[in-house]
N, C-alpha and C. Protein backbone atom coordinates (compact mmCIF):
# COMPACT_ATOMS: atom_id res chain seq x y z
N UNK A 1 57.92 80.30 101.06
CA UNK A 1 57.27 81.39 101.72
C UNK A 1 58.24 81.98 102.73
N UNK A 2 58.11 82.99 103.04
CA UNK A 2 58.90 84.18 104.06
C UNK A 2 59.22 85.37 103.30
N UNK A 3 60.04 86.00 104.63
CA UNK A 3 61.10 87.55 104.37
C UNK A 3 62.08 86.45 104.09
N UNK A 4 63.08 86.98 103.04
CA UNK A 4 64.41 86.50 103.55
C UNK A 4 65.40 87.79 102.65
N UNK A 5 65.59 88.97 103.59
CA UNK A 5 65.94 89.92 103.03
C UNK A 5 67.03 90.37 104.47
N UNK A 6 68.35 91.07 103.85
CA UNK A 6 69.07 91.67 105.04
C UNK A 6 68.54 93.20 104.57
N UNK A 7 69.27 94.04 105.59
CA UNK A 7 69.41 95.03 105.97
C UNK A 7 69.28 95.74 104.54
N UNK A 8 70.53 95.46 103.90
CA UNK A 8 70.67 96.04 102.65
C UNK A 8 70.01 96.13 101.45
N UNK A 9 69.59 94.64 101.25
CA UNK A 9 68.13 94.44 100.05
C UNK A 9 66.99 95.12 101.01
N UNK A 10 66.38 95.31 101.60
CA UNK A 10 65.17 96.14 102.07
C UNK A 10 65.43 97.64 101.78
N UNK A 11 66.65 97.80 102.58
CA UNK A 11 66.88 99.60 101.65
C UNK A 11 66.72 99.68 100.15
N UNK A 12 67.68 98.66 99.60
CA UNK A 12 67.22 98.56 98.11
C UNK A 12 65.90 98.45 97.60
N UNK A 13 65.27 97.19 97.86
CA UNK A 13 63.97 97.43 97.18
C UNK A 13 63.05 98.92 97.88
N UNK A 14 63.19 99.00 99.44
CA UNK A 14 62.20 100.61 99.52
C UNK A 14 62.78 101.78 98.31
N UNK A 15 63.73 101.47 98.26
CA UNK A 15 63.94 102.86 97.54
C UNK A 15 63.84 102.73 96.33
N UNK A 16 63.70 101.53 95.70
CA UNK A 16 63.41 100.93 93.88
C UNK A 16 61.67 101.03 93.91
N UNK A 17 61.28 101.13 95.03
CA UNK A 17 59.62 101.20 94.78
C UNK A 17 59.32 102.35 95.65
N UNK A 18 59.69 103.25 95.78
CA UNK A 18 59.49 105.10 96.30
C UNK A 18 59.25 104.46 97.41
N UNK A 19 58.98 103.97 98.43
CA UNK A 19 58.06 103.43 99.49
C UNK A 19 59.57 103.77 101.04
N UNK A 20 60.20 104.17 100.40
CA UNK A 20 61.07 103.81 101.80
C UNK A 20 60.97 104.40 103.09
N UNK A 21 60.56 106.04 102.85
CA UNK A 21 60.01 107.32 104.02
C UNK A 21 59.02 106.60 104.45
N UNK A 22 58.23 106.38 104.01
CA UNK A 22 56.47 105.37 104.52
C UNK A 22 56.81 104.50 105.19
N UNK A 23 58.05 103.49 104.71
CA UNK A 23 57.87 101.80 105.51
C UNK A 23 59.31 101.99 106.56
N UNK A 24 60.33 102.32 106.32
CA UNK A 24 61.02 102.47 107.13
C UNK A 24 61.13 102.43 108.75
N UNK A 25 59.44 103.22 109.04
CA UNK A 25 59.05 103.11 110.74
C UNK A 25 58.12 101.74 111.01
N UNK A 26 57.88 101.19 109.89
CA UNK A 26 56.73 100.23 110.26
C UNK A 26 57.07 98.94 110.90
N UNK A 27 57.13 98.36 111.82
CA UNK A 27 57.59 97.71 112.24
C UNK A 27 59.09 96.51 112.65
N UNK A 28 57.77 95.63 110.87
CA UNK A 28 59.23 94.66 110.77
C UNK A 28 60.49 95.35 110.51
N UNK A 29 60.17 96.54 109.32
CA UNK A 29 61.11 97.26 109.15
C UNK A 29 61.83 97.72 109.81
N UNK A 30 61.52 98.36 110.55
CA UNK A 30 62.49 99.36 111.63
C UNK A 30 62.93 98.53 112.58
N UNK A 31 62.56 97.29 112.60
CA UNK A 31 63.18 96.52 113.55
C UNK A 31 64.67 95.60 112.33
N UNK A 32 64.41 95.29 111.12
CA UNK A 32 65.43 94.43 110.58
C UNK A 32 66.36 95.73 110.07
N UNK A 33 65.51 97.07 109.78
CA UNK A 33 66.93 98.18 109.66
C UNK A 33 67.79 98.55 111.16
N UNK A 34 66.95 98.19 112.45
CA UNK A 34 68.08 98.34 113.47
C UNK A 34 68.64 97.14 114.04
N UNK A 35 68.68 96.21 113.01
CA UNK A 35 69.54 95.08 113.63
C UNK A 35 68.83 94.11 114.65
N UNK A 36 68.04 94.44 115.00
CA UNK A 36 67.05 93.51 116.10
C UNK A 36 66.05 92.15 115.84
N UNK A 37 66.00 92.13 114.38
CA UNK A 37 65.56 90.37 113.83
C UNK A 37 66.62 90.19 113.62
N UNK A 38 66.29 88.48 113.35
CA UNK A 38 67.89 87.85 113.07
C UNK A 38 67.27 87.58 111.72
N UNK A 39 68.02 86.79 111.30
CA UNK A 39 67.76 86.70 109.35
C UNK A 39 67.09 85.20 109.00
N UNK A 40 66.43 85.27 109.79
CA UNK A 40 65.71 83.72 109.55
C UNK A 40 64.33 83.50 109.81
N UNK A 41 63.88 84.83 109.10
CA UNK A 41 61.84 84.47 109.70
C UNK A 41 61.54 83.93 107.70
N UNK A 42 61.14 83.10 107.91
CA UNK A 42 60.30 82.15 107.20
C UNK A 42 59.02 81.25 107.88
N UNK A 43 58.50 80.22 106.60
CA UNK A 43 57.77 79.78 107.18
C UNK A 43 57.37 78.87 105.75
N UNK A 44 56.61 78.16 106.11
CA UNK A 44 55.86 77.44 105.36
C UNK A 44 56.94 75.87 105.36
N UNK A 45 57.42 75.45 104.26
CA UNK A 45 58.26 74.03 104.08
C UNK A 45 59.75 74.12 104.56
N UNK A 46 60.36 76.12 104.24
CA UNK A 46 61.59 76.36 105.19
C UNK A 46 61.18 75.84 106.49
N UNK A 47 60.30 76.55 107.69
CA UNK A 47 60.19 76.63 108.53
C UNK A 47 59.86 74.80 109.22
N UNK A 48 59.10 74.09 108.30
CA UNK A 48 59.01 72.65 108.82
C UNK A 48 60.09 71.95 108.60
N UNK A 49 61.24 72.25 107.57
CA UNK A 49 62.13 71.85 107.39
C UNK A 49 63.16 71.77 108.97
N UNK A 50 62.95 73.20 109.09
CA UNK A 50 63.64 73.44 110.49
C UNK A 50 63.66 72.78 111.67
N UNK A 51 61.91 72.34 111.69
CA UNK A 51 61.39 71.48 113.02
C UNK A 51 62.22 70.35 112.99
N UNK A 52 62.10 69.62 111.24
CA UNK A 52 62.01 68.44 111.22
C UNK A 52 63.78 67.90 111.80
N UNK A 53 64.62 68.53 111.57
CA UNK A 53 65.91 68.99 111.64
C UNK A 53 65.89 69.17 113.27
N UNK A 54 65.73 69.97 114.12
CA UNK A 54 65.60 70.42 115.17
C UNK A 54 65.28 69.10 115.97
N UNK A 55 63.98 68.43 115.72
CA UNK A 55 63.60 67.36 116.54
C UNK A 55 64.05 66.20 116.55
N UNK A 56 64.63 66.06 115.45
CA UNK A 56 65.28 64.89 114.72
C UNK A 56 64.62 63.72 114.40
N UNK A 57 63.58 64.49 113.70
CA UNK A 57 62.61 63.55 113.31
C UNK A 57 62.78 63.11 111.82
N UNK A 58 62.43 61.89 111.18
CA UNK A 58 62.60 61.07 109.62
C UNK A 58 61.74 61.70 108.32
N UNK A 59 60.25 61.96 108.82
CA UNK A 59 59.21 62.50 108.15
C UNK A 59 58.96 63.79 108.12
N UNK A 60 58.92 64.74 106.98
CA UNK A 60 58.32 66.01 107.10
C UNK A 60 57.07 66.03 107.85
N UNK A 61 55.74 64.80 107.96
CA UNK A 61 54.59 64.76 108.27
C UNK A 61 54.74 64.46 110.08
N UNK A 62 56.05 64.34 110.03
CA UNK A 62 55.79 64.74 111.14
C UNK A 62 55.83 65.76 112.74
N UNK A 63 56.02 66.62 111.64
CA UNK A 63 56.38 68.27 112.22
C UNK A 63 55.33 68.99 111.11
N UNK A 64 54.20 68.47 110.03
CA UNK A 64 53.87 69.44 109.47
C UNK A 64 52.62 68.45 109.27
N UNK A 65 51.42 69.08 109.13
CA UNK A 65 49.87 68.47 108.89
C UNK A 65 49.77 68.41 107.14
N UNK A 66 49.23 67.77 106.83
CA UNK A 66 48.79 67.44 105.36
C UNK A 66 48.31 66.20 105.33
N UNK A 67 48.03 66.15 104.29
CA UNK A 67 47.61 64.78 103.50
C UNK A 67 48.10 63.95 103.00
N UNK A 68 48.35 62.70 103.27
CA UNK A 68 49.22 61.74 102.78
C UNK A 68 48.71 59.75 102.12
N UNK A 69 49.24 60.05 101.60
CA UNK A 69 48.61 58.78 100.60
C UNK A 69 48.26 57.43 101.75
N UNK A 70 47.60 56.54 101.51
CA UNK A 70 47.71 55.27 101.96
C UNK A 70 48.90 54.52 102.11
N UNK A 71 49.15 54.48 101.29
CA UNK A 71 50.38 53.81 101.00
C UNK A 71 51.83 54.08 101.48
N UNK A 72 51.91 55.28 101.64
CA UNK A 72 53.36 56.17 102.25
C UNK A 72 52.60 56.24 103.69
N UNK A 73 51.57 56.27 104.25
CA UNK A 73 50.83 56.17 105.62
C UNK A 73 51.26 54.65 106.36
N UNK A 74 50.14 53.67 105.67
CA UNK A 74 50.97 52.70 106.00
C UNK A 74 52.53 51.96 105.73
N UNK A 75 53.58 52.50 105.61
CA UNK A 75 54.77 52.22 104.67
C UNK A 75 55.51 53.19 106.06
N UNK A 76 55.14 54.04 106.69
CA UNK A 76 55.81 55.08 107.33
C UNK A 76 54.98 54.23 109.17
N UNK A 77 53.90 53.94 108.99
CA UNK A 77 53.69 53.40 110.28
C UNK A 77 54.53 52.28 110.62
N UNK A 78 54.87 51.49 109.84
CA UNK A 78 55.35 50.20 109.66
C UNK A 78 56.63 50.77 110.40
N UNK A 79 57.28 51.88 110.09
CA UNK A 79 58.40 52.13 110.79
C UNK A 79 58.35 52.69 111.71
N UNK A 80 57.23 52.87 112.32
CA UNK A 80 57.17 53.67 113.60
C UNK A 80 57.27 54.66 113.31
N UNK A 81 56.80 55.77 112.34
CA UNK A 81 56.97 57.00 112.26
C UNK A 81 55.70 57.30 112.07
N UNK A 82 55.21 58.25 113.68
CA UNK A 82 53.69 58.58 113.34
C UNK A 82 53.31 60.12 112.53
N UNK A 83 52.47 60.20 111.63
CA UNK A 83 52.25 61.73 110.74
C UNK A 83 51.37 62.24 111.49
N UNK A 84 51.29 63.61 111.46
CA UNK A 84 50.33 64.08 112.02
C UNK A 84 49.06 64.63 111.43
C-alpha cells in the first residue's frame, strides 16, 4: 500500500489519463510537483517495516496489531518479545 511515485511518473500518468489540468492543484499533487513531500509516504507493511527498523525492534507484531497464532505468541514471549 502507498504513493510511491516521483515528480515525473505523476506527470506521466496525469497526462496518460487526461486528468492532469484537474489534479495538478489538488493537493498531494501540487505539493509532490513542487518538491515539498519527500518520496516516502507509504503505509501499511512498508510503513511497519519502517517502525520495526527505526525502534529496533525483532517482531513485526511489535510495531503493528494483528493476529497471531498461539504458538508464535507463546514462542515470541518466551523471548521477551511482547506483540501488540
Amino acid at each position: 500500500m502507498g504513493i510511491r511515485v516521483d515528480k515525473k511518473t505523476l506527470i506521466s500518468q496525469l497526462k496518460i489519463t487526461n486528468t492532469y489540468d484537474e489534479r495538478k492543484n489538488l493537493f498531494f499533487h501540487k505539493s509532490l510537483l513542487e518538491d515539498k513531500l519527500p518520496l516516502s509516504i507509504g503505509g501499511g507493511i512498508g510503513q511497519s517495516r519502517m517502525c520495526l527498523v527505526m525502534l529496533n525492534k525483532f517482531h513485526i507484531g511489535e510495531v503493528q496489531s494483528s493476529i497471531w497464532g498461539k504458538e508464535d505468541s507463546k514462542t515470541l514471549l518466551e523471548h521477551n518479545v511482547k506483540l501488540l
